[in-house]
Structures are given as structure tokens and as C-alpha cells.
PDB file of N, CA and C in Angstrom:
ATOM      1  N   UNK A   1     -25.826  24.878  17.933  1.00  0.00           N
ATOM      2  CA  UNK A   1     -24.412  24.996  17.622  1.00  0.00           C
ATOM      3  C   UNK A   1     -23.774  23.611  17.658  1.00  0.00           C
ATOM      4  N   UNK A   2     -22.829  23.233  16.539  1.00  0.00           N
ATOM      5  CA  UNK A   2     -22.123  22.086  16.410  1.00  0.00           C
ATOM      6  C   UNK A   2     -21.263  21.803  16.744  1.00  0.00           C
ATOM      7  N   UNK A   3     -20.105  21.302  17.619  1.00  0.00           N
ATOM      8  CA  UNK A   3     -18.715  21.913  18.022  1.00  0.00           C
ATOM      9  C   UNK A   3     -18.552  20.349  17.500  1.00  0.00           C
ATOM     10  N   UNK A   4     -17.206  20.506  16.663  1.00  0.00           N
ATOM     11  CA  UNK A   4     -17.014  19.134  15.503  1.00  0.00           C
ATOM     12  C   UNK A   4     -14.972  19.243  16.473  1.00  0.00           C
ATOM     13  N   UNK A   5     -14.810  20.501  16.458  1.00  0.00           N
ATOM     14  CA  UNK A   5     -13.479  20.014  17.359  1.00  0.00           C
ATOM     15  C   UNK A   5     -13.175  21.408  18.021  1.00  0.00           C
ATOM     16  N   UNK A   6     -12.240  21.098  19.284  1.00  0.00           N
ATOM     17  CA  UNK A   6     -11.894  22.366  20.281  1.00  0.00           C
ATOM     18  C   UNK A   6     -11.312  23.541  19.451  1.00  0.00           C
ATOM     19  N   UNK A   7     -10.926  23.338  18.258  1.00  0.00           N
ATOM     20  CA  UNK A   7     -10.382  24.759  17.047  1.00  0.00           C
ATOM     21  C   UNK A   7     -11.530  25.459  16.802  1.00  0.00           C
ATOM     22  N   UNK A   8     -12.855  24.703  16.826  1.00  0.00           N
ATOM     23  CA  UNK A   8     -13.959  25.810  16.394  1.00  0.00           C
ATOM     24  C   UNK A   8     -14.772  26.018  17.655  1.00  0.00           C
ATOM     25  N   UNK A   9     -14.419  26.090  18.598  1.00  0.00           N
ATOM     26  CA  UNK A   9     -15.071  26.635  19.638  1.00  0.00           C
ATOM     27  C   UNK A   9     -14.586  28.076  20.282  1.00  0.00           C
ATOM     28  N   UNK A  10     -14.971  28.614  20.767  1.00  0.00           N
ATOM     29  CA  UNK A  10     -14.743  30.259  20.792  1.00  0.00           C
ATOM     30  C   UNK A  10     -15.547  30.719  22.184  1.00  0.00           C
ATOM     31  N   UNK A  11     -15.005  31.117  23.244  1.00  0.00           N
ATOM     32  CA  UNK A  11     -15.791  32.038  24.343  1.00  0.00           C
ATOM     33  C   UNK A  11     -15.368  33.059  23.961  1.00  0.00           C
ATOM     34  N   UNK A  12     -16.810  34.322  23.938  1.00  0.00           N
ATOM     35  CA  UNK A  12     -16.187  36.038  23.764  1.00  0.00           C
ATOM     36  C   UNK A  12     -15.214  35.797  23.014  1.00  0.00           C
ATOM     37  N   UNK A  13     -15.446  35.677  21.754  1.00  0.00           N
ATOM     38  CA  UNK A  13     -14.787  35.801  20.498  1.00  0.00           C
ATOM     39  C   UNK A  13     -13.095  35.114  20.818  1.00  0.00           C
ATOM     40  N   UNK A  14     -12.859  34.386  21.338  1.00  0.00           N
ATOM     41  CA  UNK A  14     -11.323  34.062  21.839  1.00  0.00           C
ATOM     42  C   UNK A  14     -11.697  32.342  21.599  1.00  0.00           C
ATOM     43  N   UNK A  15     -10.793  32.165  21.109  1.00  0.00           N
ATOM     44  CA  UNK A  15     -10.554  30.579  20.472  1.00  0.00           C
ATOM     45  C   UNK A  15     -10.286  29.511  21.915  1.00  0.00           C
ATOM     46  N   UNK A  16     -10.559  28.779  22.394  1.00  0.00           N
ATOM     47  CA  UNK A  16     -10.333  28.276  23.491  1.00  0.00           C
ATOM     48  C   UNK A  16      -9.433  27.209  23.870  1.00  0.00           C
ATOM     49  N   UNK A  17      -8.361  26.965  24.365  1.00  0.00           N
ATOM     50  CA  UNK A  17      -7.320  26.131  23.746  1.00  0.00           C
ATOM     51  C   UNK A  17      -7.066  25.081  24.980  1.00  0.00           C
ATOM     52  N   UNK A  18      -6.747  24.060  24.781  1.00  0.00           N
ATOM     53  CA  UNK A  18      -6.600  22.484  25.636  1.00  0.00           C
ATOM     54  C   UNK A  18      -5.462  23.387  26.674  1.00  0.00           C
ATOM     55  N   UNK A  19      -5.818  22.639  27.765  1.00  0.00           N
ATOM     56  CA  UNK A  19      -4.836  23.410  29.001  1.00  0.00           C
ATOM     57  C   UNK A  19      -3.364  22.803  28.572  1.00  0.00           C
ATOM     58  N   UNK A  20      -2.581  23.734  28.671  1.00  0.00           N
ATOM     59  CA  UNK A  20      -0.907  23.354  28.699  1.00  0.00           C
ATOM     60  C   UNK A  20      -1.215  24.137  26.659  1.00  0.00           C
ATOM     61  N   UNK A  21      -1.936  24.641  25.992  1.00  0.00           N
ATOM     62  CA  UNK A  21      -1.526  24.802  24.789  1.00  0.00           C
ATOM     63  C   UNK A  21      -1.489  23.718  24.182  1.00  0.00           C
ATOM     64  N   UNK A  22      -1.558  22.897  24.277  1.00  0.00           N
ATOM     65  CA  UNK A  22      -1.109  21.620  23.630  1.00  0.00           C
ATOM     66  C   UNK A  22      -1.926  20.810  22.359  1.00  0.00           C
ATOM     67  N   UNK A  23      -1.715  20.449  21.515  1.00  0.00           N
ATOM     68  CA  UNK A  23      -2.759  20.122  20.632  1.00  0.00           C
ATOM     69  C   UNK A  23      -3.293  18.858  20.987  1.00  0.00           C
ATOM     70  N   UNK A  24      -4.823  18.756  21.166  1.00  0.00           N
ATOM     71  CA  UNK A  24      -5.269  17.254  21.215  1.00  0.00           C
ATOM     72  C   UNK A  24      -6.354  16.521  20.376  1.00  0.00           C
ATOM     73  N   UNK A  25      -6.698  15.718  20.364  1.00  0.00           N
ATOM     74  CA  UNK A  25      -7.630  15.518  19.581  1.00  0.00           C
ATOM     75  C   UNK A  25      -8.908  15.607  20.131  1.00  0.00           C
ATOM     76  N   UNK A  26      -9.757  16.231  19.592  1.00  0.00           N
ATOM     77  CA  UNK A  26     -11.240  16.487  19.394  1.00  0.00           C
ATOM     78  C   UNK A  26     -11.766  16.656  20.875  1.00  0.00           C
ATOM     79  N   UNK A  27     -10.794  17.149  21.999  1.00  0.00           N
ATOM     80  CA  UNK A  27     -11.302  17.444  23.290  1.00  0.00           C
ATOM     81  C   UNK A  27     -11.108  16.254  24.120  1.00  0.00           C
ATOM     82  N   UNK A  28     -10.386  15.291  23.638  1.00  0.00           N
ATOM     83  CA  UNK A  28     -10.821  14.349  24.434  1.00  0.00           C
ATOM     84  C   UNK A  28      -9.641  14.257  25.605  1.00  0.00           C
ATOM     85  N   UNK A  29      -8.371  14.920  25.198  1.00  0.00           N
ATOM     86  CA  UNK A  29      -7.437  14.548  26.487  1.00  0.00           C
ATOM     87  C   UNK A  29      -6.153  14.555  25.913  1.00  0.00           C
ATOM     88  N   UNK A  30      -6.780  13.502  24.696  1.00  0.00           N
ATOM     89  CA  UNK A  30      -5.094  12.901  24.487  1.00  0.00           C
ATOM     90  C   UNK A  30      -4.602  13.579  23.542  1.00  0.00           C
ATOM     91  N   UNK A  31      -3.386  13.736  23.129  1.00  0.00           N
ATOM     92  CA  UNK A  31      -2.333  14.738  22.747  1.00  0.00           C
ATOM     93  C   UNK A  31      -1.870  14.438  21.195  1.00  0.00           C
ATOM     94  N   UNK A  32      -2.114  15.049  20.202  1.00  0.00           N
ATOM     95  CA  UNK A  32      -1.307  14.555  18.949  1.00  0.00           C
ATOM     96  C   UNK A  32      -0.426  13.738  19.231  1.00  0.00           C
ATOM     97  N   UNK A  33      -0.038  13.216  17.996  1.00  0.00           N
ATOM     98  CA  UNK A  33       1.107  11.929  18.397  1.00  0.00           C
ATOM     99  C   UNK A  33       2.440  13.074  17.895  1.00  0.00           C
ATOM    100  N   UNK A  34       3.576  12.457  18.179  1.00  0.00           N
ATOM    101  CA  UNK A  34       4.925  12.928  18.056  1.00  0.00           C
ATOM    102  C   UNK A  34       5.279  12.306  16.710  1.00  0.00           C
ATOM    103  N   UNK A  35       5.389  13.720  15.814  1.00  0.00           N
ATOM    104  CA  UNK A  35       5.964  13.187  14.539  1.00  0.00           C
ATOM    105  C   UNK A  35       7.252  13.292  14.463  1.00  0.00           C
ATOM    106  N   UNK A  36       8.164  12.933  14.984  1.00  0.00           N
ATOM    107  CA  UNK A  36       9.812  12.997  15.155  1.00  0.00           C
ATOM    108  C   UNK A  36       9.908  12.006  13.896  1.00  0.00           C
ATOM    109  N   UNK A  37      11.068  12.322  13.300  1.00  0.00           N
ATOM    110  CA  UNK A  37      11.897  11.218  12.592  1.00  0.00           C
ATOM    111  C   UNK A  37      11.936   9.736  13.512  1.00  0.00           C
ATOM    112  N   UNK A  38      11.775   8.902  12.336  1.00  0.00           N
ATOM    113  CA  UNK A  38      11.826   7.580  12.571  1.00  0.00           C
ATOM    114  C   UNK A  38      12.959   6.752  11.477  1.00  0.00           C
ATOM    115  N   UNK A  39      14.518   5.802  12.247  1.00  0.00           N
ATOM    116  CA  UNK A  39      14.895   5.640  11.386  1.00  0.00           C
ATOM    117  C   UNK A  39      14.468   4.298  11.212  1.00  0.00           C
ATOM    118  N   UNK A  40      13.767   3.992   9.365  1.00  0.00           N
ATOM    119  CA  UNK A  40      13.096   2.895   9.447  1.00  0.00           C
ATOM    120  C   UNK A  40      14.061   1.509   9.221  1.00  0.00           C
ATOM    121  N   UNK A  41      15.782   1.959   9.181  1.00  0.00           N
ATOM    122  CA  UNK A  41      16.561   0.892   8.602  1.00  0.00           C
ATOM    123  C   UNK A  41      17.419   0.277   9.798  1.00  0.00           C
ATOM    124  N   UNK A  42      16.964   1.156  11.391  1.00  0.00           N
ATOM    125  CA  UNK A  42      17.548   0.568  12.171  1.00  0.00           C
ATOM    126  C   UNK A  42      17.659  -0.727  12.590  1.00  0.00           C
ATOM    127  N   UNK A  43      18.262  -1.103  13.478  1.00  0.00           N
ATOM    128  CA  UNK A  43      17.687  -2.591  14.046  1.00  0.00           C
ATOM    129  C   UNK A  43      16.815  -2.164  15.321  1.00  0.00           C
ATOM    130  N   UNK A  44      16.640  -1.052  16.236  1.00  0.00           N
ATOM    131  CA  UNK A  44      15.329  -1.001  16.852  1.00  0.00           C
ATOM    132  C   UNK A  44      14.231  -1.025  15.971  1.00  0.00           C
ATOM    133  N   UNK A  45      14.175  -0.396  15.083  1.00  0.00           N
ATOM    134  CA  UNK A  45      12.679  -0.582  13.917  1.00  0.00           C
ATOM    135  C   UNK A  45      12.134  -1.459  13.653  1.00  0.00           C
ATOM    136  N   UNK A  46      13.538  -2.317  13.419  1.00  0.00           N
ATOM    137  CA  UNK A  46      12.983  -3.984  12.866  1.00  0.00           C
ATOM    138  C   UNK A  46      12.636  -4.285  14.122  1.00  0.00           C
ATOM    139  N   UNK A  47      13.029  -4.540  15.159  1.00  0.00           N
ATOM    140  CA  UNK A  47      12.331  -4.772  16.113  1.00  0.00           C
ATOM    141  C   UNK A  47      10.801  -4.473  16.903  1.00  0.00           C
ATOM    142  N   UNK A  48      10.839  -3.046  16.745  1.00  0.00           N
ATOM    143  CA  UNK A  48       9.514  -2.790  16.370  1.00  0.00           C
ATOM    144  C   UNK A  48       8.116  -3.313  15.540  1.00  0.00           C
ATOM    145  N   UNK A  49       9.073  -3.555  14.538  1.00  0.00           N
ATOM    146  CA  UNK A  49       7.982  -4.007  13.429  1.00  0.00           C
ATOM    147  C   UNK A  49       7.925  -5.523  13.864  1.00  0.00           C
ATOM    148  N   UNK A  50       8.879  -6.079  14.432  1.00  0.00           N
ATOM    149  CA  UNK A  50       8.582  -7.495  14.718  1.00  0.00           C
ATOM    150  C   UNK A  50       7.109  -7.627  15.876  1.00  0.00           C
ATOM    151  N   UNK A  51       7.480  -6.860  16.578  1.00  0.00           N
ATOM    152  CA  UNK A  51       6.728  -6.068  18.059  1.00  0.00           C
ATOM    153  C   UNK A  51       4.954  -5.891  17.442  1.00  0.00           C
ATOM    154  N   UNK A  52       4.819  -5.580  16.602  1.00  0.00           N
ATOM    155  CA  UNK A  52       3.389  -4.850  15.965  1.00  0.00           C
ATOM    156  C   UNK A  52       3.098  -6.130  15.119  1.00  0.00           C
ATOM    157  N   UNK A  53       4.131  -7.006  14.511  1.00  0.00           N
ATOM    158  CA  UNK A  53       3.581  -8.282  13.541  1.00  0.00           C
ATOM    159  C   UNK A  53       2.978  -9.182  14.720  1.00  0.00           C
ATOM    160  N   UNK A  54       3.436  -9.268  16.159  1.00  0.00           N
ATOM    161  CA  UNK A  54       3.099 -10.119  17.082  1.00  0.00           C
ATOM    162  C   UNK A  54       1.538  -9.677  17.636  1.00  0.00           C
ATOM    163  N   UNK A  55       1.223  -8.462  17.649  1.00  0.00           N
ATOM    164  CA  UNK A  55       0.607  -7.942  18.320  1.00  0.00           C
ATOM    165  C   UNK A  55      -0.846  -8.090  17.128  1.00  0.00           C
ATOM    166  N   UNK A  56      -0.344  -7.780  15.616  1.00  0.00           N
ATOM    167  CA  UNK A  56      -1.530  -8.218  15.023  1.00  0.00           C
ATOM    168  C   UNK A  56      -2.092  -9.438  14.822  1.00  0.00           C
ATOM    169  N   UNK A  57      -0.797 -10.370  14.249  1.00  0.00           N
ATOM    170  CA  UNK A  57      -1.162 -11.818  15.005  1.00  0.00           C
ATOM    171  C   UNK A  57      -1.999 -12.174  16.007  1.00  0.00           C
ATOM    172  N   UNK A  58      -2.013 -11.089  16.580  1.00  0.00           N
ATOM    173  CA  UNK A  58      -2.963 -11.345  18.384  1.00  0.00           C
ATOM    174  C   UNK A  58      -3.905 -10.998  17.940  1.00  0.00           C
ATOM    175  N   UNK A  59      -4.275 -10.137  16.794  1.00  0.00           N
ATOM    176  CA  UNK A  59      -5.787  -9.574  16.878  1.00  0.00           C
ATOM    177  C   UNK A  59      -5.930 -10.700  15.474  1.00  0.00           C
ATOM    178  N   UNK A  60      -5.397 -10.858  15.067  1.00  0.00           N
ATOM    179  CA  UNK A  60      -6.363 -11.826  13.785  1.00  0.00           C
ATOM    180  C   UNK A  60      -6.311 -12.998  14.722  1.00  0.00           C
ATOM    181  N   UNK A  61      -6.073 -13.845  15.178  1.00  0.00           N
ATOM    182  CA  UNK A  61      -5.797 -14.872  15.792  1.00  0.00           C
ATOM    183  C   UNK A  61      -7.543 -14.565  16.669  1.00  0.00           C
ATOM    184  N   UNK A  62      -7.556 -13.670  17.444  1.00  0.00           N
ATOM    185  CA  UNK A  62      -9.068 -13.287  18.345  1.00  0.00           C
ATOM    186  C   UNK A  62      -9.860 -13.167  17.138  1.00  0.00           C
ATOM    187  N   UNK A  63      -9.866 -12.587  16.193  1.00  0.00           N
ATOM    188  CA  UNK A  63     -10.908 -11.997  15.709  1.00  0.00           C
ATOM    189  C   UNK A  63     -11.778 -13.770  15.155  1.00  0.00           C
ATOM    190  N   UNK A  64     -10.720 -14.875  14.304  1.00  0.00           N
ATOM    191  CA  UNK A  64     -10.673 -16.181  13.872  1.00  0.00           C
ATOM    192  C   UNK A  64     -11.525 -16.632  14.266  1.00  0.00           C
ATOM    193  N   UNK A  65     -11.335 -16.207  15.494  1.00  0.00           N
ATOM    194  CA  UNK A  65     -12.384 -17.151  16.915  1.00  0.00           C
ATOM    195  C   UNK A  65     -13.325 -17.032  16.893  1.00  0.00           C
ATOM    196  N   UNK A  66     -13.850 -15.660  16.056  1.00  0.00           N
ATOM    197  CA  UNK A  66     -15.313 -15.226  15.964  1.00  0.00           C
ATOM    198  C   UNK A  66     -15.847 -15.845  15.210  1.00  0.00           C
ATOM    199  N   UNK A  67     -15.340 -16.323  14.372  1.00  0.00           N
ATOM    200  CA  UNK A  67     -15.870 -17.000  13.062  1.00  0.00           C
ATOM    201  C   UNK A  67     -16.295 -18.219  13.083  1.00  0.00           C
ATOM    202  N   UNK A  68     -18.142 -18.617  13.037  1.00  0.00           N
ATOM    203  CA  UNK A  68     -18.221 -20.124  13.326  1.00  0.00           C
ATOM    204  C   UNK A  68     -17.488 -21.100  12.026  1.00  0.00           C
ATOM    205  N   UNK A  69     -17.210 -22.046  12.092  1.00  0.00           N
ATOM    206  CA  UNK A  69     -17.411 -23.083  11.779  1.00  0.00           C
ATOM    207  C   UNK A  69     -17.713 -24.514  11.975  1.00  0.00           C
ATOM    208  N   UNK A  70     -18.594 -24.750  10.718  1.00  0.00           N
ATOM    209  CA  UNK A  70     -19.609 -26.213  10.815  1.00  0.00           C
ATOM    210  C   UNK A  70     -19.115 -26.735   9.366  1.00  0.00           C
ATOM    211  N   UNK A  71     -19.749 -27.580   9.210  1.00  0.00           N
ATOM    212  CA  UNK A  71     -20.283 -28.110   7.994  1.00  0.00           C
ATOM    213  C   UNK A  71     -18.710 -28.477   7.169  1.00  0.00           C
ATOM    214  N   UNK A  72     -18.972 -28.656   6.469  1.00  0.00           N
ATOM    215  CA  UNK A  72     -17.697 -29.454   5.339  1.00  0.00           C
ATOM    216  C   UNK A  72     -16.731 -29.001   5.611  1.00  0.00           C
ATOM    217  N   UNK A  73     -16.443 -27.902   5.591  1.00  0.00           N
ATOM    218  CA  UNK A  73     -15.029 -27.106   5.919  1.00  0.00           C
ATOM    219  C   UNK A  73     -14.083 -26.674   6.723  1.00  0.00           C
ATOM    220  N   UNK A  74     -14.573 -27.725   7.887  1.00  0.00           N
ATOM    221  CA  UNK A  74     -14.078 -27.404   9.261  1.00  0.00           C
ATOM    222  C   UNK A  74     -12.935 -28.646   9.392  1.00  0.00           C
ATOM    223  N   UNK A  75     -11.678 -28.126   8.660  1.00  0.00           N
ATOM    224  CA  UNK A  75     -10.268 -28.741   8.266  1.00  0.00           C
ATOM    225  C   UNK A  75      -9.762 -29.716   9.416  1.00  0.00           C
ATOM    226  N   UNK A  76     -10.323 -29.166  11.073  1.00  0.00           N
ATOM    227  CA  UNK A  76      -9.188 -30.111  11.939  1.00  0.00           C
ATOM    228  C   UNK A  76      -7.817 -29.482  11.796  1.00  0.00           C
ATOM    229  N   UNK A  77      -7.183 -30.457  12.310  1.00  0.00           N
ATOM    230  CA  UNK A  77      -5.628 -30.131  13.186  1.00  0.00           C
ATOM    231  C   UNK A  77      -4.884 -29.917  11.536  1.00  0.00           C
ATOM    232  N   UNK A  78      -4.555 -29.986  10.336  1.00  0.00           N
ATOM    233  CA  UNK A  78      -4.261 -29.786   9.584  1.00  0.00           C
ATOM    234  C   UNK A  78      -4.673 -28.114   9.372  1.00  0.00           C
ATOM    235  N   UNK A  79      -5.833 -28.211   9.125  1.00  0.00           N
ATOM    236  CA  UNK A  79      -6.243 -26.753   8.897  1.00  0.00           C
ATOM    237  C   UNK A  79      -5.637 -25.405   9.945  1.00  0.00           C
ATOM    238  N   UNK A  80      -5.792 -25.853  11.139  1.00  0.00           N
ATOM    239  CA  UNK A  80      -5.263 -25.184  12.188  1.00  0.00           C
ATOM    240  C   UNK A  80      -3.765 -24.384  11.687  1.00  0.00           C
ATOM    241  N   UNK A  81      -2.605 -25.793  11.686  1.00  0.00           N
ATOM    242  CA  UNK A  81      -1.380 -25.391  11.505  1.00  0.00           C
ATOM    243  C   UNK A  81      -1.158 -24.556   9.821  1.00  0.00           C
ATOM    244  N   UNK A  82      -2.205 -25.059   8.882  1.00  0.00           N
ATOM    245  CA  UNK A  82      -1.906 -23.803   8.198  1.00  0.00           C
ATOM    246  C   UNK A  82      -2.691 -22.294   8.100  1.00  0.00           C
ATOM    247  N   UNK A  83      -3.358 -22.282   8.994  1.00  0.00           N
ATOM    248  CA  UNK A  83      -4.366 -21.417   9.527  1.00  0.00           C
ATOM    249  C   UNK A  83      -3.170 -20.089  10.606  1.00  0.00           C
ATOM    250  N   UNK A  84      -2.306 -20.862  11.160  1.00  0.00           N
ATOM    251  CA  UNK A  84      -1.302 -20.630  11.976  1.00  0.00           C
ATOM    252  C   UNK A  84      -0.227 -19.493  10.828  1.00  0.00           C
ATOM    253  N   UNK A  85       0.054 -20.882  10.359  1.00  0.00           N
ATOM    254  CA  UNK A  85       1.016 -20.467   9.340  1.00  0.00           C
ATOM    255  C   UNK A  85       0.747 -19.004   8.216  1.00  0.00           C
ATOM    256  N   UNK A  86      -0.511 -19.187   7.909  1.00  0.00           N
ATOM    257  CA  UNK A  86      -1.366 -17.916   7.371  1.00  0.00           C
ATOM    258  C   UNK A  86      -1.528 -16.699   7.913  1.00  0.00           C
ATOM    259  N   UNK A  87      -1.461 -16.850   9.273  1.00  0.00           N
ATOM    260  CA  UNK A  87      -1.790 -15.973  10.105  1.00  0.00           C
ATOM    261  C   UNK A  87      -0.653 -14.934  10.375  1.00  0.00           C
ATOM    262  N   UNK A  88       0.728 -15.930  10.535  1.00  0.00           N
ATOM    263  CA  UNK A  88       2.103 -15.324  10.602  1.00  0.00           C
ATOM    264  C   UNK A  88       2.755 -14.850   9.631  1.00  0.00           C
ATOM    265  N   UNK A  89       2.167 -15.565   8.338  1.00  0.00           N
ATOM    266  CA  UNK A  89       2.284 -14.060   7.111  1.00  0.00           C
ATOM    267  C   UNK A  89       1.346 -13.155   6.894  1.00  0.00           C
ATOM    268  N   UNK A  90       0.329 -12.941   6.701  1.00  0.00           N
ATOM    269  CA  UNK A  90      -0.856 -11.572   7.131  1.00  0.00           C
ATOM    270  C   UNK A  90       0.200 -11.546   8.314  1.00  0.00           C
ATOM    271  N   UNK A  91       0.156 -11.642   9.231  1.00  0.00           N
ATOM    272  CA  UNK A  91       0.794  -9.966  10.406  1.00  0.00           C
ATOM    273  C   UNK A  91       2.115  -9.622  10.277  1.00  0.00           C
ATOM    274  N   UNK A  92       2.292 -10.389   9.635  1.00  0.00           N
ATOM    275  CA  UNK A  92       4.372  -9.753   9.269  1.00  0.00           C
ATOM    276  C   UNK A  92       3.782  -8.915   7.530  1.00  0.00           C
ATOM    277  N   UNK A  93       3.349  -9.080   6.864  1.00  0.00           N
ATOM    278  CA  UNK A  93       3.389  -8.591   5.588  1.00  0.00           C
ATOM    279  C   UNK A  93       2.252  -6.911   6.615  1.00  0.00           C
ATOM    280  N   UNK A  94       1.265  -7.119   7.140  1.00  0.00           N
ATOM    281  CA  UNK A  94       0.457  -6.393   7.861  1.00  0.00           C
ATOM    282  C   UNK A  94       1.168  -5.105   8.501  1.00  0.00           C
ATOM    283  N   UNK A  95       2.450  -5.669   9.530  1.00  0.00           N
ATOM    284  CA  UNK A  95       3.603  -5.070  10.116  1.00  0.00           C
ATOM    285  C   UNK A  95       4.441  -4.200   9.036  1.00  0.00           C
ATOM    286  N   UNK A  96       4.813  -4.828   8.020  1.00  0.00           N
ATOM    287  CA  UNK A  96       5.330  -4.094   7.295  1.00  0.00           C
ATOM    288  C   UNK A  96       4.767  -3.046   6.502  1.00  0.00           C
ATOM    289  N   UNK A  97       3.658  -3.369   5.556  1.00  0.00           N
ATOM    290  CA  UNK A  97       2.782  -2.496   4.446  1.00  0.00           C
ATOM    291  C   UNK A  97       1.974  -1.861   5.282  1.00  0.00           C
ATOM    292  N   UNK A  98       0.833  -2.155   6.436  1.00  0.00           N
ATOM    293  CA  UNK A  98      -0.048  -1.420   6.263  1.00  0.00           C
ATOM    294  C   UNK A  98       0.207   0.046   7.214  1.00  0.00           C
ATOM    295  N   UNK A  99       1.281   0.259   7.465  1.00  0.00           N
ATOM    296  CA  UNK A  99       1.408   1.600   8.060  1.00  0.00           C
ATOM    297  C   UNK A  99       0.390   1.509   9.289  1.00  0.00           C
ATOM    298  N   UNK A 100       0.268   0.747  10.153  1.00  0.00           N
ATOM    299  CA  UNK A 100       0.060   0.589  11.449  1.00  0.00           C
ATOM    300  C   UNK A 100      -0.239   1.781  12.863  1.00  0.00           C
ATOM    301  N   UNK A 101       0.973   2.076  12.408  1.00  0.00           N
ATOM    302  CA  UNK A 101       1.407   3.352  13.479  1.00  0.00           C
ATOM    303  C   UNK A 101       2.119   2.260  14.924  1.00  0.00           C
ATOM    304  N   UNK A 102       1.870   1.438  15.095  1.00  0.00           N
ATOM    305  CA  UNK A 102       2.286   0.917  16.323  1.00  0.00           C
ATOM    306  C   UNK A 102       3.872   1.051  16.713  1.00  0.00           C
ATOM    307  N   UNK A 103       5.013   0.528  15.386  1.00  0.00           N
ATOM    308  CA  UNK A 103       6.422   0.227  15.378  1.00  0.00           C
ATOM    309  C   UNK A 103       6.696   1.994  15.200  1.00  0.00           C
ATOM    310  N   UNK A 104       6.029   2.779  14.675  1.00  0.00           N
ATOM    311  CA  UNK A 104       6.999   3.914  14.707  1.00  0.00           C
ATOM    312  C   UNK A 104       6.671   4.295  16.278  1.00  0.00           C
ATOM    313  N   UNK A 105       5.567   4.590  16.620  1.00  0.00           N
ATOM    314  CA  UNK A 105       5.432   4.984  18.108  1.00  0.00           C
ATOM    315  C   UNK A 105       6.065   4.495  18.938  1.00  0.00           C
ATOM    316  N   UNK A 106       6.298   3.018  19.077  1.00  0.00           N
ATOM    317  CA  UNK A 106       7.135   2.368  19.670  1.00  0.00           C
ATOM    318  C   UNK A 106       8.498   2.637  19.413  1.00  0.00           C
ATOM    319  N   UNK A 107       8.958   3.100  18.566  1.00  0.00           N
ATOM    320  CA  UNK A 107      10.644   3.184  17.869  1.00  0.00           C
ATOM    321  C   UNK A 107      10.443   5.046  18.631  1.00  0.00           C
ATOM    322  N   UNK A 108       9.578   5.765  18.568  1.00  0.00           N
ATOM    323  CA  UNK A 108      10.030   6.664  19.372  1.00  0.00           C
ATOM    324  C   UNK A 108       9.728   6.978  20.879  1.00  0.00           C
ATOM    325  N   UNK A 109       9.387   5.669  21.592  1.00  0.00           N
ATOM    326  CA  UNK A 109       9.030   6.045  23.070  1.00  0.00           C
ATOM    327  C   UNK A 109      10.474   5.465  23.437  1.00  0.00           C
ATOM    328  N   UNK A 110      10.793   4.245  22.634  1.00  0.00           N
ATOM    329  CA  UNK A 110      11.835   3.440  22.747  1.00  0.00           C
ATOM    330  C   UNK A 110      13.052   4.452  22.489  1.00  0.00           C
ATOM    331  N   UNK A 111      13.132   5.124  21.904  1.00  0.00           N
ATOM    332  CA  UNK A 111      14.731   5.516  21.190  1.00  0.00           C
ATOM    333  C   UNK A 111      15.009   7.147  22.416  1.00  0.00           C
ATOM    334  N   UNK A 112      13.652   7.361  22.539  1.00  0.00           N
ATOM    335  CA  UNK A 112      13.866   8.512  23.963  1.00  0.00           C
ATOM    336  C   UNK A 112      14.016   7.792  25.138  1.00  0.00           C
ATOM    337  N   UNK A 113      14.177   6.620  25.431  1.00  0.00           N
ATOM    338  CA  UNK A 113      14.572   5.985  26.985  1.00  0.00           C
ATOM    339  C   UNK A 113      15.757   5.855  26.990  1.00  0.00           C
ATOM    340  N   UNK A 114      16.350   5.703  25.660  1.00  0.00           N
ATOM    341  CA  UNK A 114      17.949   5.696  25.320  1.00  0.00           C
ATOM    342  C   UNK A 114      18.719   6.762  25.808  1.00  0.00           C
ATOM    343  N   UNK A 115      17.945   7.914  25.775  1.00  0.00           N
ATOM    344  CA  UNK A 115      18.629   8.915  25.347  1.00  0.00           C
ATOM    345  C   UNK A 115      18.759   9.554  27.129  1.00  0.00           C
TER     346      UNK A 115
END
């Protein structure tokens, strides 16, 4: 028997459901995300999205590091600052287009502390 998620599992014919009812993913604990409205023209949003451009910045910036370089193409302190500069448009264009999930989650943990 294959159990691919807790919806197709069944004791004595009865569907078996995450304690509290609650929907989670694939048994593991954690809880669907909260699809509430998100307003995307606020100024918390933009903030958000500023919040998630920093944060990918952080992961291209690590990932960079992985990458050897030798040989002819290894620019020096020039290359760096536009390497920099490159980096801070990929995660702001990143923040904006690629639908992330980070700034809306954040715009709704944020906008319920308000409240």
C-alpha cells in the first residue's frame, strides 16, 4: 500500500484526519498556508516585498560563493561591485515577478498583529 497523502489513508473504512481537523500537508505537521486577501498596493506590501528582495539577495549572494572562480575571468574589485549591483536587481525584479510567497505571508502575519 502507497499512502502519497493523509486524504488517502483510511482506518475501517473512515478517512483519517490531522488532529484539530485541520488541513496539512502530506502528514507532516504543518498546516496549509492562509489564503486571506492580500492588499498588494499597500505600503505594508511594499514593504514586504522589500523584506523578500533582501532575503533573496541573501540567497543569491550564498549561492555566488559556490561558484569557483579561476582563470581569465576572475574580474577583481570591479567585478565584485557590479556583481553587487546585479545581484540587487535579480532580487528586487525576483521580489516582485517571481511570486515567492514570502511578502504575502509576511503581509499577513504582519497585518494580523495590527489588528
Amino acid at each position: 500500500m502507497n499512502i502519497t497523502d493523509l486524504g488517502d489513508f483510511y482506518f475501517r473504512n473512515q478517512a483519517l484526519l490531522p488532529p484539530g481537523g485541520m488541513p496539512q500537508v502530506q502528514g507532516t505537521g504543518a498546516h496549509v498556508a492562509d489564503t486571506s486577501a492580500v492588499n498588494k498596493k499597500g505600503k505594508l506590501y511594499k514593504e514586504c516585498q522589500q523584506f523578500e528582495a533582501i532575503f533573496a539577495k541573501m540567497m543569491l549572494s550564498e549561492m555566488r560563493k559556490t561558484v569557483d572562480k579561476k582563470g581569465i575571468i576572475s574580474g577583481g574589485w570591479a567585478e565584485e561591485i557590479y556583481q553587487d549591483m546585479l545581484d540587487d536587481q535579480y532580487s528586487s525584479t525576483l521580489a516582485k515577478n517571481a511570486n515567492l510567497g514570502l511578502a504575502d505571508e509576511l503581509y499577513r502575519q504582519l497585518s494580523k498583529a495590527g489588528t
